[in-house]
PDB file of N, CA and C in Angstrom:
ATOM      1  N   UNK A   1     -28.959  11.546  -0.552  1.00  0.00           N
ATOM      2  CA  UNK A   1     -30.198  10.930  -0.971  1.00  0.00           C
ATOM      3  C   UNK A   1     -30.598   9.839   0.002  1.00  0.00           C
ATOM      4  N   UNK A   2     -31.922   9.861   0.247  1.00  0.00           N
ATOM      5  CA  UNK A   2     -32.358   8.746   1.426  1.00  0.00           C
ATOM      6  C   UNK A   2     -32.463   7.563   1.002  1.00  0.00           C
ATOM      7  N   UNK A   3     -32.754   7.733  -0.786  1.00  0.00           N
ATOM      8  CA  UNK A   3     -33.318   6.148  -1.760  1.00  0.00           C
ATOM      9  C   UNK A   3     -32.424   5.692  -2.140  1.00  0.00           C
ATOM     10  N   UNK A   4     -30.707   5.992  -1.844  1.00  0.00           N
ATOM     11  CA  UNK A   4     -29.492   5.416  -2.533  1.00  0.00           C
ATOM     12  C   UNK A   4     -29.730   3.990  -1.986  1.00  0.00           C
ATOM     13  N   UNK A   5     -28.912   3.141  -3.053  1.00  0.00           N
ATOM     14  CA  UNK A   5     -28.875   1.904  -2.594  1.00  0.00           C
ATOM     15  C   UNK A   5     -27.460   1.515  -2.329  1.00  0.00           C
ATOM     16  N   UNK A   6     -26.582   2.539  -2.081  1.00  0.00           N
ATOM     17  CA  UNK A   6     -25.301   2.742  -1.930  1.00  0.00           C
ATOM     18  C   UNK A   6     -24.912   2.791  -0.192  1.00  0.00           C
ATOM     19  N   UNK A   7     -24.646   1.763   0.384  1.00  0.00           N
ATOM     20  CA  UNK A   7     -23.915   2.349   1.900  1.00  0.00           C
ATOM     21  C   UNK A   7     -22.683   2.988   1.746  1.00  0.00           C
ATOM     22  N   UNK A   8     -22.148   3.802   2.576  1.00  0.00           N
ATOM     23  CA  UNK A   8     -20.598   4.476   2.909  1.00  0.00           C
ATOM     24  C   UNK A   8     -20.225   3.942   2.013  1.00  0.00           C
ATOM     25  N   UNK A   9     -19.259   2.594   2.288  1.00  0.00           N
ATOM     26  CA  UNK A   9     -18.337   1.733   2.220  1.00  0.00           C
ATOM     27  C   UNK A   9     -18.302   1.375   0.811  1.00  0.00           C
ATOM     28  N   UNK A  10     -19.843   1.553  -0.061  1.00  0.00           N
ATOM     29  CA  UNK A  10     -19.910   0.869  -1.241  1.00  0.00           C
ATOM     30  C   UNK A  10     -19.425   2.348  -2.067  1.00  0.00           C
ATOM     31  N   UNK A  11     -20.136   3.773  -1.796  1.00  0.00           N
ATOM     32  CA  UNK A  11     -19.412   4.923  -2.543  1.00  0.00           C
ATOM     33  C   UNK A  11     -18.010   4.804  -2.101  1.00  0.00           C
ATOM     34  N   UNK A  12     -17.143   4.390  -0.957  1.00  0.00           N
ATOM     35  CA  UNK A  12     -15.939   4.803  -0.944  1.00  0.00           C
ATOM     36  C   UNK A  12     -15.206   4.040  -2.045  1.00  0.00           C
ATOM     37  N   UNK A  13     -15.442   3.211  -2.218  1.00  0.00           N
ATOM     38  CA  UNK A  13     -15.113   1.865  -3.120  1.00  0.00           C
ATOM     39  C   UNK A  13     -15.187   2.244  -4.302  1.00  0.00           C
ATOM     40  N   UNK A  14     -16.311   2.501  -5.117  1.00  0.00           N
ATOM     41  CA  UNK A  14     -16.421   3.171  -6.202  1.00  0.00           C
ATOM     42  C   UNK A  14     -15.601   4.603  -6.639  1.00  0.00           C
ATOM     43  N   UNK A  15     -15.366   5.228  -5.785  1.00  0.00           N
ATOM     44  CA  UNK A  15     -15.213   6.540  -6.333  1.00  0.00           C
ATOM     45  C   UNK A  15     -13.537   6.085  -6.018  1.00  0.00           C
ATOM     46  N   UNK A  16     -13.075   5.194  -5.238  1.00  0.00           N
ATOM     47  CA  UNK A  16     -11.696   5.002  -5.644  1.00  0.00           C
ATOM     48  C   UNK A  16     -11.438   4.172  -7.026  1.00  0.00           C
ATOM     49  N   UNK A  17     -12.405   3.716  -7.015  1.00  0.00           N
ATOM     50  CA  UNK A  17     -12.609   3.232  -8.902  1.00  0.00           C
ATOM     51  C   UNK A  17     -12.585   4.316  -9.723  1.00  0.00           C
ATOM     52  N   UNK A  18     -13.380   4.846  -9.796  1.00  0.00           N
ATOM     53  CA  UNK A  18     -13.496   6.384 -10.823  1.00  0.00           C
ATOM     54  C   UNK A  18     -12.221   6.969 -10.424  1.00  0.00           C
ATOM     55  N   UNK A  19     -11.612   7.098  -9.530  1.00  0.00           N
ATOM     56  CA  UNK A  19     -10.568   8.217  -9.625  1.00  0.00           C
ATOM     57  C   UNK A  19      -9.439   7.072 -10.307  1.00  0.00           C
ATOM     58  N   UNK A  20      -8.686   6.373 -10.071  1.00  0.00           N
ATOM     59  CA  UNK A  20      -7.943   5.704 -10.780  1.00  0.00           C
ATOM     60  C   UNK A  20      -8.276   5.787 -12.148  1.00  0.00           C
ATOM     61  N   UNK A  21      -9.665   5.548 -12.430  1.00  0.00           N
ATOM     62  CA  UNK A  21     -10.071   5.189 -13.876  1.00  0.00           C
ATOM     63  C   UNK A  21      -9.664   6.472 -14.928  1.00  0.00           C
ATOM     64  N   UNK A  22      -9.948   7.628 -14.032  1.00  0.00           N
ATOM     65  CA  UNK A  22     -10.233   8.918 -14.788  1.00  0.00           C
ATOM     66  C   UNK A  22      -8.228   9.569 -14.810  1.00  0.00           C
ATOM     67  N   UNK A  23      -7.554   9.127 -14.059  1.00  0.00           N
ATOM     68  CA  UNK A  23      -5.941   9.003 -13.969  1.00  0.00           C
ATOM     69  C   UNK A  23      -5.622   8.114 -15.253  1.00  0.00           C
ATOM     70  N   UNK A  24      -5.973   7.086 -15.051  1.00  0.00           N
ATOM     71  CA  UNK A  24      -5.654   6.109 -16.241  1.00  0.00           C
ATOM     72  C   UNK A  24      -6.158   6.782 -17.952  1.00  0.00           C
ATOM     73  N   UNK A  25      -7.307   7.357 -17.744  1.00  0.00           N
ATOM     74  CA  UNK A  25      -7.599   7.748 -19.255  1.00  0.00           C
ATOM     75  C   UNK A  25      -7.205   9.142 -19.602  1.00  0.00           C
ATOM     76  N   UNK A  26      -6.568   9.733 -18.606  1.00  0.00           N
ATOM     77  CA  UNK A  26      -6.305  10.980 -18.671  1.00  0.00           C
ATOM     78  C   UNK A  26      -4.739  10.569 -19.420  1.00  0.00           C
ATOM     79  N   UNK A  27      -4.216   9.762 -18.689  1.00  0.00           N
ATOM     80  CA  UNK A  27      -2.808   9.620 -19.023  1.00  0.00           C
ATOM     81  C   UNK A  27      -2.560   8.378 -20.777  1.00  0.00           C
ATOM     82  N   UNK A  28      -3.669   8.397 -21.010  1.00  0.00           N
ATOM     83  CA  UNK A  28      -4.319   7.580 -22.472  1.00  0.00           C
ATOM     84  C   UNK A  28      -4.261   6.062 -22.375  1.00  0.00           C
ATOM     85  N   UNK A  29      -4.687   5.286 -21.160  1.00  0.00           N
ATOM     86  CA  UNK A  29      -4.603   4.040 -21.256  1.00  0.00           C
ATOM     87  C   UNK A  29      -5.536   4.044 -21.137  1.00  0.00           C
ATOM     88  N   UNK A  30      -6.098   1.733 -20.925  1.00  0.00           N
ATOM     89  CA  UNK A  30      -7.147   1.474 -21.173  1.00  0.00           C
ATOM     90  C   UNK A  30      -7.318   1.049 -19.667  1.00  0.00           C
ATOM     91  N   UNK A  31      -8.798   0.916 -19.404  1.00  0.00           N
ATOM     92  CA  UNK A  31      -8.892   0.127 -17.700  1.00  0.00           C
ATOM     93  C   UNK A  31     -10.009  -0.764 -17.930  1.00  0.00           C
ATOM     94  N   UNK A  32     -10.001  -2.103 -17.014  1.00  0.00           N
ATOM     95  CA  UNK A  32     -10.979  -3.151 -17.047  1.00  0.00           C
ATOM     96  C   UNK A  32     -10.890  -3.907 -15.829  1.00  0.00           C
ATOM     97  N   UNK A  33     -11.990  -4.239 -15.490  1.00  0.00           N
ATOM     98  CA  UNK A  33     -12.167  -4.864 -13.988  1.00  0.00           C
ATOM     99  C   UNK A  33     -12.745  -6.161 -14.642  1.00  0.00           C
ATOM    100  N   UNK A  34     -11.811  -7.107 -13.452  1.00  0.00           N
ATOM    101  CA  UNK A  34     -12.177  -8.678 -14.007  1.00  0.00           C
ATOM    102  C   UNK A  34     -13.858  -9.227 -13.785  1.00  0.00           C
ATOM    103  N   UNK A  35     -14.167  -9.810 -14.567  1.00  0.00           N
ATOM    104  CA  UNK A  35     -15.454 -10.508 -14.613  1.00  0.00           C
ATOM    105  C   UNK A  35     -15.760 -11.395 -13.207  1.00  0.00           C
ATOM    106  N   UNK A  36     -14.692 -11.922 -13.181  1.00  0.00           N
ATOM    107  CA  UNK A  36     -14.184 -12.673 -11.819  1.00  0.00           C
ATOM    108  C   UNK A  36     -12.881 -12.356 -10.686  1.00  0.00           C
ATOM    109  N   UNK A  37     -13.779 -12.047  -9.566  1.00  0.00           N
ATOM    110  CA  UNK A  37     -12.502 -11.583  -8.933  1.00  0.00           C
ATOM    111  C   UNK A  37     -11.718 -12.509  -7.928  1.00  0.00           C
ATOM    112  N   UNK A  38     -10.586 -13.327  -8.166  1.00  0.00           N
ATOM    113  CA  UNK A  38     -10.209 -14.280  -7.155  1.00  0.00           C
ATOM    114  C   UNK A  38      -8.887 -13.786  -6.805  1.00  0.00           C
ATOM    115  N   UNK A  39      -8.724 -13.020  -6.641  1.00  0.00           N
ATOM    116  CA  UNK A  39      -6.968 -12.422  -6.611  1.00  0.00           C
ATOM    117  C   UNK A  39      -7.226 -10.928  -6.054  1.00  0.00           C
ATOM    118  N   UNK A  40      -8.404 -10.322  -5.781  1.00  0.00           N
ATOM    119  CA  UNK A  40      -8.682  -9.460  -5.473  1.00  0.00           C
ATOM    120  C   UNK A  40      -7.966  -7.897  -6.317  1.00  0.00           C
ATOM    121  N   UNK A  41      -8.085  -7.979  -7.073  1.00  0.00           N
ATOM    122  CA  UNK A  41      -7.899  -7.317  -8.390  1.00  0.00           C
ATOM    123  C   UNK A  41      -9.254  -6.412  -8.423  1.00  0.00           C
ATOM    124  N   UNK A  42      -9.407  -5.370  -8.479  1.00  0.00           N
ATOM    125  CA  UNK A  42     -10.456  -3.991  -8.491  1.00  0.00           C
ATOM    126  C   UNK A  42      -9.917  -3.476  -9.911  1.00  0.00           C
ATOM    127  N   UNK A  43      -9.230  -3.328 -10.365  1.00  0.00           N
ATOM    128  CA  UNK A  43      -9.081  -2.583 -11.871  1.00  0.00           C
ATOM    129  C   UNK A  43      -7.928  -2.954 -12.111  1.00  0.00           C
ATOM    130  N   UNK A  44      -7.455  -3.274 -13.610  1.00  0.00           N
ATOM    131  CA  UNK A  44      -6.706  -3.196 -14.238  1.00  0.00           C
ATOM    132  C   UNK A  44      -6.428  -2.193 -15.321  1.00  0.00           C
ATOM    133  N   UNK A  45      -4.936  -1.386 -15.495  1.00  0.00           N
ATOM    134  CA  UNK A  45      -4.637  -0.584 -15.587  1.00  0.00           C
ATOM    135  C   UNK A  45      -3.693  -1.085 -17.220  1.00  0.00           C
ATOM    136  N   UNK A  46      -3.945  -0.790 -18.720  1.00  0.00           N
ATOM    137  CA  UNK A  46      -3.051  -1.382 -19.530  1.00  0.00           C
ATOM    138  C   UNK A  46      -2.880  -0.634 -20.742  1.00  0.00           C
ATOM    139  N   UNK A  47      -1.309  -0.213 -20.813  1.00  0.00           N
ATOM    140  CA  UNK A  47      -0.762   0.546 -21.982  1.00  0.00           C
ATOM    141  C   UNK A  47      -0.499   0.049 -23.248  1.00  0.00           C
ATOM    142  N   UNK A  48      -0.697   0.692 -24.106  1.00  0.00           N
ATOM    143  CA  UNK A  48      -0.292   0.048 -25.793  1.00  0.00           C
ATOM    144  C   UNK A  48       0.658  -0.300 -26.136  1.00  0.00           C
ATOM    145  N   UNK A  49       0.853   0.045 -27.495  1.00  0.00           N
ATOM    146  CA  UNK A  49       2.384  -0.703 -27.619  1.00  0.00           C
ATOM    147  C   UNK A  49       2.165  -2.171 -28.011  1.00  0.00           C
ATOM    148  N   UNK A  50       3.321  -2.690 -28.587  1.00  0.00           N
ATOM    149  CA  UNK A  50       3.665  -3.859 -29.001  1.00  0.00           C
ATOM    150  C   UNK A  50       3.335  -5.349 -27.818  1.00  0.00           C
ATOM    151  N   UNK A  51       3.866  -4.903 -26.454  1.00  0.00           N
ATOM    152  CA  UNK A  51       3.820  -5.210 -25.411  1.00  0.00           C
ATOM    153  C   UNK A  51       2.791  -5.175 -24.946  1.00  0.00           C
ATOM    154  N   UNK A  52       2.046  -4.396 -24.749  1.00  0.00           N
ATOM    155  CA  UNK A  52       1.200  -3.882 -23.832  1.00  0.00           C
ATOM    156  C   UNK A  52       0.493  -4.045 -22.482  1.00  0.00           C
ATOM    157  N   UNK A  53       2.022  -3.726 -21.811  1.00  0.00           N
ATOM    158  CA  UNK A  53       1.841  -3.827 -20.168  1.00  0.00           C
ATOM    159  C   UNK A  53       0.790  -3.713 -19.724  1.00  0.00           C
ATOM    160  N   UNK A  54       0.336  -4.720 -18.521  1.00  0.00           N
ATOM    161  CA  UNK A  54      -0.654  -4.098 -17.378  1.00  0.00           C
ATOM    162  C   UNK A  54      -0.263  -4.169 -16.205  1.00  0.00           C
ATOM    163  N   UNK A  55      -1.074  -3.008 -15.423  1.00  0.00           N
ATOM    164  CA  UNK A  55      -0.466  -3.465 -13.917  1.00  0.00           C
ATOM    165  C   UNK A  55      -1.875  -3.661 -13.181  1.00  0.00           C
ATOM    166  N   UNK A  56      -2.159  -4.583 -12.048  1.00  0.00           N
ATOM    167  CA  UNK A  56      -3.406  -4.483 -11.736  1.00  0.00           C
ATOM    168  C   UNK A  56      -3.528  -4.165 -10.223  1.00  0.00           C
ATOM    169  N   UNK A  57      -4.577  -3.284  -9.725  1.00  0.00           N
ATOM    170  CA  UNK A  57      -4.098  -2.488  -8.638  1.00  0.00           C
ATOM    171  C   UNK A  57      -5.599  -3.045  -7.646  1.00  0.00           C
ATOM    172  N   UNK A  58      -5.382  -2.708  -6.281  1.00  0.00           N
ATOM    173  CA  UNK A  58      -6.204  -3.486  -5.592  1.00  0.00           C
ATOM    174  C   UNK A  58      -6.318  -2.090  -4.935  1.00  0.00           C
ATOM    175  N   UNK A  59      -7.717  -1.656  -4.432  1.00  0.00           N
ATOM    176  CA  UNK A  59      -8.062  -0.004  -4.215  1.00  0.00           C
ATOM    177  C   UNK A  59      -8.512   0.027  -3.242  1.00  0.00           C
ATOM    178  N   UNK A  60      -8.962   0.809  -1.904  1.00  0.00           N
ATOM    179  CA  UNK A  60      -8.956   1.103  -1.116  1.00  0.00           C
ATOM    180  C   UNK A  60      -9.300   3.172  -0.916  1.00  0.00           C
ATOM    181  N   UNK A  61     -10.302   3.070  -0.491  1.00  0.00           N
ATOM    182  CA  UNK A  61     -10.482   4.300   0.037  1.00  0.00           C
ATOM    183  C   UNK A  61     -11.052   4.416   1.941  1.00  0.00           C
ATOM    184  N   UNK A  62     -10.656   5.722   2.294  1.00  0.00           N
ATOM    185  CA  UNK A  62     -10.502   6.372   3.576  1.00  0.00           C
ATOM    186  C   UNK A  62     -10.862   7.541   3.568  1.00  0.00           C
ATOM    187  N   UNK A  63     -12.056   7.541   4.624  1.00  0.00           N
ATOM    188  CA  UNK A  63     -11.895   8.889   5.654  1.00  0.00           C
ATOM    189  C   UNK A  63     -11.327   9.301   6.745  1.00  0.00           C
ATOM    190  N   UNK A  64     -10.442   8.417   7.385  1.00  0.00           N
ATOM    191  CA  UNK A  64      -9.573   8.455   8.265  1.00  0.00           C
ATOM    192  C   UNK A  64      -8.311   7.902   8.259  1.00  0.00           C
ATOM    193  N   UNK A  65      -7.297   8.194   7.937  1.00  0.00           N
ATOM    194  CA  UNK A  65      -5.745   7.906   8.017  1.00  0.00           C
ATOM    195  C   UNK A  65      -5.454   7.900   9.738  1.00  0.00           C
ATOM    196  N   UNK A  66      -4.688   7.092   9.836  1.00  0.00           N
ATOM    197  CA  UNK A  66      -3.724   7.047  10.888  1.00  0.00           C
ATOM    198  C   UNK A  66      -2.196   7.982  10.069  1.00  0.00           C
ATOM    199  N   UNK A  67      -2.188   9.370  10.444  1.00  0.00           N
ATOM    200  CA  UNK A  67      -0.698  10.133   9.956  1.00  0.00           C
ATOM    201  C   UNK A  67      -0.109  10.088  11.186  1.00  0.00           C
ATOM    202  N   UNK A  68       1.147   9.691  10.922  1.00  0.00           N
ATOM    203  CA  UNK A  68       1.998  10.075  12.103  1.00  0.00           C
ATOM    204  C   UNK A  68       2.823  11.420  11.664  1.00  0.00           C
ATOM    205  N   UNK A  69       3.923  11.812  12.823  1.00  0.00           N
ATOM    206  CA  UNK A  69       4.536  13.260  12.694  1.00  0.00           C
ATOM    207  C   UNK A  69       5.214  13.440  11.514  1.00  0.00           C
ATOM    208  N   UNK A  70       5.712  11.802  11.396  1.00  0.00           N
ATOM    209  CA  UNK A  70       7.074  12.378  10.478  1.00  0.00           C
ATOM    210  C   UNK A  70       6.262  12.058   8.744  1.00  0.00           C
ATOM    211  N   UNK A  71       5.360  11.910   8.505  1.00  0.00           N
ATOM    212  CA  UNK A  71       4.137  11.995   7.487  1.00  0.00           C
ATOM    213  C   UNK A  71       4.132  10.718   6.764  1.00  0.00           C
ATOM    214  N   UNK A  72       4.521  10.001   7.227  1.00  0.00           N
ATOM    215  CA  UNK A  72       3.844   8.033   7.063  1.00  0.00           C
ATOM    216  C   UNK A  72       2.716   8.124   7.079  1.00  0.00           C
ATOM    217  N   UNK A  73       1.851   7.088   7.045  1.00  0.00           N
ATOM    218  CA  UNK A  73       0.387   6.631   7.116  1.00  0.00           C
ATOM    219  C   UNK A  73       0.550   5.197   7.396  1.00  0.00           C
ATOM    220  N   UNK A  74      -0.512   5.169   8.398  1.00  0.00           N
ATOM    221  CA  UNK A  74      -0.773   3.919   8.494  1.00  0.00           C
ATOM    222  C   UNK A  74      -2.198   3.530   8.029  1.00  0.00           C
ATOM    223  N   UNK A  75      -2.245   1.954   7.143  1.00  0.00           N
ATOM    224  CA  UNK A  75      -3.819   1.856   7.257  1.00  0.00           C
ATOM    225  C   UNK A  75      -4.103   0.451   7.593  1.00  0.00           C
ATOM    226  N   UNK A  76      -4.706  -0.377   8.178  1.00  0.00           N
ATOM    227  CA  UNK A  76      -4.738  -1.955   8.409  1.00  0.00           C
ATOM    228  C   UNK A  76      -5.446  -2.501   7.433  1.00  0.00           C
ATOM    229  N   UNK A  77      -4.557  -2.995   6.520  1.00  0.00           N
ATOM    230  CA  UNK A  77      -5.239  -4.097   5.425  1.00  0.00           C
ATOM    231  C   UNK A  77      -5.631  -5.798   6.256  1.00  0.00           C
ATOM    232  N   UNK A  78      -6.531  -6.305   5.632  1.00  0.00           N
ATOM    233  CA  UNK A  78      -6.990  -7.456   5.946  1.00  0.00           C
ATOM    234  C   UNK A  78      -5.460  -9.010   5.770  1.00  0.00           C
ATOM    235  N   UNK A  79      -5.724  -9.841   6.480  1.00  0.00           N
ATOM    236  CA  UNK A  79      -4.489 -10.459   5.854  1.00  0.00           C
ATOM    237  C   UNK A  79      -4.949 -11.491   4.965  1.00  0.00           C
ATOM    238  N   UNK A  80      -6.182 -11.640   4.267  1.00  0.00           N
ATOM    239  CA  UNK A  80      -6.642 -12.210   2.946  1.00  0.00           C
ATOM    240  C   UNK A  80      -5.883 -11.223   1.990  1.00  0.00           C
ATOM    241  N   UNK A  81      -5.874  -9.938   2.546  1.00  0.00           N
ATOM    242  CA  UNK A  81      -4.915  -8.965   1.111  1.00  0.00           C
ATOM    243  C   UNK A  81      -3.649  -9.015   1.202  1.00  0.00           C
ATOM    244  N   UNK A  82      -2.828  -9.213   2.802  1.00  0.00           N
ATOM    245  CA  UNK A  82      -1.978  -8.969   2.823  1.00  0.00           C
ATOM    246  C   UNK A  82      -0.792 -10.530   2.060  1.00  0.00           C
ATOM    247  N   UNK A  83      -1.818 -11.236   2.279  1.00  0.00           N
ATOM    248  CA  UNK A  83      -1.514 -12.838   1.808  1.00  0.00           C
ATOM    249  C   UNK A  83      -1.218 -12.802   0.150  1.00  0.00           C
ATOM    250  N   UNK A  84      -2.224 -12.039  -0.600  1.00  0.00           N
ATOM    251  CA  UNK A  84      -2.444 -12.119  -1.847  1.00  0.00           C
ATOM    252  C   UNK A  84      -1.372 -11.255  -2.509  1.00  0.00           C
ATOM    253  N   UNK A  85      -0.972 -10.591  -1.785  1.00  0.00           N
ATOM    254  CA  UNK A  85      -0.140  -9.621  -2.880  1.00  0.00           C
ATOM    255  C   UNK A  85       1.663 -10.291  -2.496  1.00  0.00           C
ATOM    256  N   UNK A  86       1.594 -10.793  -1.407  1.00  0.00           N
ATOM    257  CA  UNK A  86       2.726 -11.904  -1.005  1.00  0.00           C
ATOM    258  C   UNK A  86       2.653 -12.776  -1.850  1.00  0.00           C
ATOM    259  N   UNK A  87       1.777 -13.035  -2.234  1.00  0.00           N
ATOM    260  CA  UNK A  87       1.692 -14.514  -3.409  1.00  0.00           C
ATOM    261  C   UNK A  87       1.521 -13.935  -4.142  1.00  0.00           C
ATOM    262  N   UNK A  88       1.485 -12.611  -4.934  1.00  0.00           N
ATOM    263  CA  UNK A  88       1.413 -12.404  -6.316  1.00  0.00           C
ATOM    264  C   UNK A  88       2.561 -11.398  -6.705  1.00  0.00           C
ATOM    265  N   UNK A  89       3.700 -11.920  -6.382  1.00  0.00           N
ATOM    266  CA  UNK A  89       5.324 -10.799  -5.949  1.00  0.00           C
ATOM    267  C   UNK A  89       5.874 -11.078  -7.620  1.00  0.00           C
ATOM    268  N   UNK A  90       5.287 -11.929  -8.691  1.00  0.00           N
ATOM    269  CA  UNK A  90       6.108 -12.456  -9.433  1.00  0.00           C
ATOM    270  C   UNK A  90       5.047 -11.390 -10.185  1.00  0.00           C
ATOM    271  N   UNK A  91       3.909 -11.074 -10.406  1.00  0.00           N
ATOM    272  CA  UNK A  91       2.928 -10.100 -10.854  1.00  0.00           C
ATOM    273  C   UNK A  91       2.858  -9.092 -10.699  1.00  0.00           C
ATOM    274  N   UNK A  92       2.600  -7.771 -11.538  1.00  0.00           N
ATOM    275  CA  UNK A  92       2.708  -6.479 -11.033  1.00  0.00           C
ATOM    276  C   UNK A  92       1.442  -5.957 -10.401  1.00  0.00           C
ATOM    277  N   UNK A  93       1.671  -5.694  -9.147  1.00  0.00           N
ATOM    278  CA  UNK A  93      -0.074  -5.441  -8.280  1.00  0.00           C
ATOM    279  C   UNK A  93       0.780  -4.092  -7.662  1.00  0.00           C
ATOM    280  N   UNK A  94       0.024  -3.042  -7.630  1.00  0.00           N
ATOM    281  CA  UNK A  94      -0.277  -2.033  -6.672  1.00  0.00           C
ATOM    282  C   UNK A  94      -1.312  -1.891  -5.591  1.00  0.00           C
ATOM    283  N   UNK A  95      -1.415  -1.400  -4.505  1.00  0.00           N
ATOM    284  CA  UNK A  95      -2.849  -1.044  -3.983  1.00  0.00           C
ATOM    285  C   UNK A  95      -2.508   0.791  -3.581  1.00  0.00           C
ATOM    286  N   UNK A  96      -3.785   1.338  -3.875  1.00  0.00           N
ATOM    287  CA  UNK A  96      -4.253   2.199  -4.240  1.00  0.00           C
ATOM    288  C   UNK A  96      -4.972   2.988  -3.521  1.00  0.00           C
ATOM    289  N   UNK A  97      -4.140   3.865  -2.117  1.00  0.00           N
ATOM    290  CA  UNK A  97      -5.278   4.176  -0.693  1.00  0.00           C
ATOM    291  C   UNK A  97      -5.527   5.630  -1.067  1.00  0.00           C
ATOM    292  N   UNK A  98      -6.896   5.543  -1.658  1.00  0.00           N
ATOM    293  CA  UNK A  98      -7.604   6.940  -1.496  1.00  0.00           C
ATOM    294  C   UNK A  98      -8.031   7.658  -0.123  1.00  0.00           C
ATOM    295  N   UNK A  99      -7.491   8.489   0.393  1.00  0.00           N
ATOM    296  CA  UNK A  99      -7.828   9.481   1.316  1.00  0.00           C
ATOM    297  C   UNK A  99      -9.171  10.363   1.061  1.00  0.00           C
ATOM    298  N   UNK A 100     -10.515  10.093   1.232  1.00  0.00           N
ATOM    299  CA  UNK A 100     -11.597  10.961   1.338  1.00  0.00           C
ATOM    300  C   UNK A 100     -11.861  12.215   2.369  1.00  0.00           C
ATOM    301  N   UNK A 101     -12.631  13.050   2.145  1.00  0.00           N
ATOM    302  CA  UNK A 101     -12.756  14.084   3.382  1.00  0.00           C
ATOM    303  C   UNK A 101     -13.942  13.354   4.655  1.00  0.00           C
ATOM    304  N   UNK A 102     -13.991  13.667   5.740  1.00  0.00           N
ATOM    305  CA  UNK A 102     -14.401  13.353   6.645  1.00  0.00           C
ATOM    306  C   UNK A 102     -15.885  13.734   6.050  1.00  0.00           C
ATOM    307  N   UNK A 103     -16.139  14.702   5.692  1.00  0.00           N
ATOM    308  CA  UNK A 103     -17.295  15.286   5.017  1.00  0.00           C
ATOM    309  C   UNK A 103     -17.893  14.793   3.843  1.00  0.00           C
ATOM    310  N   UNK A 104     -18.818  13.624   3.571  1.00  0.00           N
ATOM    311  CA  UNK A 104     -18.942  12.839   2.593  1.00  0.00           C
ATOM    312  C   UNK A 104     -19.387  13.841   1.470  1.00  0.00           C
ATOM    313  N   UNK A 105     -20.188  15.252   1.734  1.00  0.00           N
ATOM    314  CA  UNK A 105     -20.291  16.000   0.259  1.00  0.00           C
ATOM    315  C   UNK A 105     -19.293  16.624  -0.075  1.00  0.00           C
ATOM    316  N   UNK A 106     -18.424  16.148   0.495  1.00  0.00           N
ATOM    317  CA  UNK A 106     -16.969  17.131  -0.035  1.00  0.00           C
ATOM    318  C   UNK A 106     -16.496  15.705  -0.993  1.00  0.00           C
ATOM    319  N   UNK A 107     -17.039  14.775  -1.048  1.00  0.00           N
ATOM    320  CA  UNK A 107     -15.692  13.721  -1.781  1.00  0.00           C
ATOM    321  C   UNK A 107     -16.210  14.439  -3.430  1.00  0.00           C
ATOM    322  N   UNK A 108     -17.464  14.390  -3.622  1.00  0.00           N
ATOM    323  CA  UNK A 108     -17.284  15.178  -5.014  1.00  0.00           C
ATOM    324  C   UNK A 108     -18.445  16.037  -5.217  1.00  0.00           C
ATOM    325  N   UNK A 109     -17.909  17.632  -6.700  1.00  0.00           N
ATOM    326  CA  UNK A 109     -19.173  18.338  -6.298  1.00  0.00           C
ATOM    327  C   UNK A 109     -19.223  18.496  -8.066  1.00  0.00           C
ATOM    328  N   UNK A 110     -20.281  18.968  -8.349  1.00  0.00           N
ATOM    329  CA  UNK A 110     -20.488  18.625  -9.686  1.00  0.00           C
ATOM    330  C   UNK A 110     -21.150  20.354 -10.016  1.00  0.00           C
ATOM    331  N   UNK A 111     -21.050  20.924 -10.925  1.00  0.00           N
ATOM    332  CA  UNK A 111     -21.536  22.157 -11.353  1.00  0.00           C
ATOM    333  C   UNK A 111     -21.525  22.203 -12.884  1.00  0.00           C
ATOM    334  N   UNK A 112     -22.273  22.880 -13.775  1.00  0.00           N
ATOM    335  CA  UNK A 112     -21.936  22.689 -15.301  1.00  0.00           C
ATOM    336  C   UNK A 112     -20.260  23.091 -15.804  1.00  0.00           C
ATOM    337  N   UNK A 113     -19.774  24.051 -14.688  1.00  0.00           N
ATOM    338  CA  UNK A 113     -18.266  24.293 -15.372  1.00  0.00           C
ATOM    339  C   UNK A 113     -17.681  23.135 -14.892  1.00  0.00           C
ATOM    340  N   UNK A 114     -17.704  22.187 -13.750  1.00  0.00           N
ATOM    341  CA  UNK A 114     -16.641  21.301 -13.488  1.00  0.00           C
ATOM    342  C   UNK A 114     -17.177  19.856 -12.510  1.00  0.00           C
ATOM    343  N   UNK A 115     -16.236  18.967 -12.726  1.00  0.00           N
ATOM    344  CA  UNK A 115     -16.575  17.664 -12.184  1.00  0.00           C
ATOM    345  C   UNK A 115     -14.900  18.029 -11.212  1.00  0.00           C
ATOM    346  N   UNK A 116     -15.215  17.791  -9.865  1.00  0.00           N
ATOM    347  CA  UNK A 116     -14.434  17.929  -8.873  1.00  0.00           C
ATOM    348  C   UNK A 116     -14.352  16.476  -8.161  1.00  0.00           C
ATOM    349  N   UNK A 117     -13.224  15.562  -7.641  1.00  0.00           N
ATOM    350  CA  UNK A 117     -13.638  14.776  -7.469  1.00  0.00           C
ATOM    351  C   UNK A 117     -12.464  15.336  -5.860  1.00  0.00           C
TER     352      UNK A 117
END
């Protein structure tokens, strides 16, 4: 679409939102993104129960991986992130690198039988 008000960077972002989100409710939890983000926190991820753990995950999507042979990945996080999750070691944080196709209509296709992401 030419009228999106969406650049690249802002669908890659999102749709690594939706895919976590749609993992999380598939597997029957709840998800919520902070009102305020100072910890760089993109979604929080939280199970029931008496307890009811959360873990909160910091997301990231890609159309290009650095793979090496032996099937590592490399990706260069910022060191505002790399700082934050060093300081938040006592907290449960994940980050969350979605791999997209080089082909932006391939990241998702929609038909009445199915939502493909």
């Amino acid at each position: 679409m030419k009228d999106g008000l969406l650049t690249e960077s802002d669908k890659k972002a999102e749709l690594s939102v939706i895919y976590v989100k749609a993992l999380a409710i598939s597997a029957g939890y709840i998800t919520s993104v902070p009102e305020i983000d100072h910890d760089s926190i993109d979604l929080r991820v939280q199970a029931g129960g008496s307890i009811r753990p959360a873990i909160d995950f910091q997301l990231k999507a890609t159309s290009s991986l650095d793979k090496a042979e032996d099937g590592s990945i490399r990706y260069r996080l910022k060191s505002k992130t790399i700082m934050i999750f060093e300081l938040k070691l006592r907290h449960v944080s994940l980050l969350v690198l979605l791999e997209l196709p080089q082909d932006e209509s391939q990241w998702m296709t929609i038909s009445s039988d199915e939502l493909v992401l």
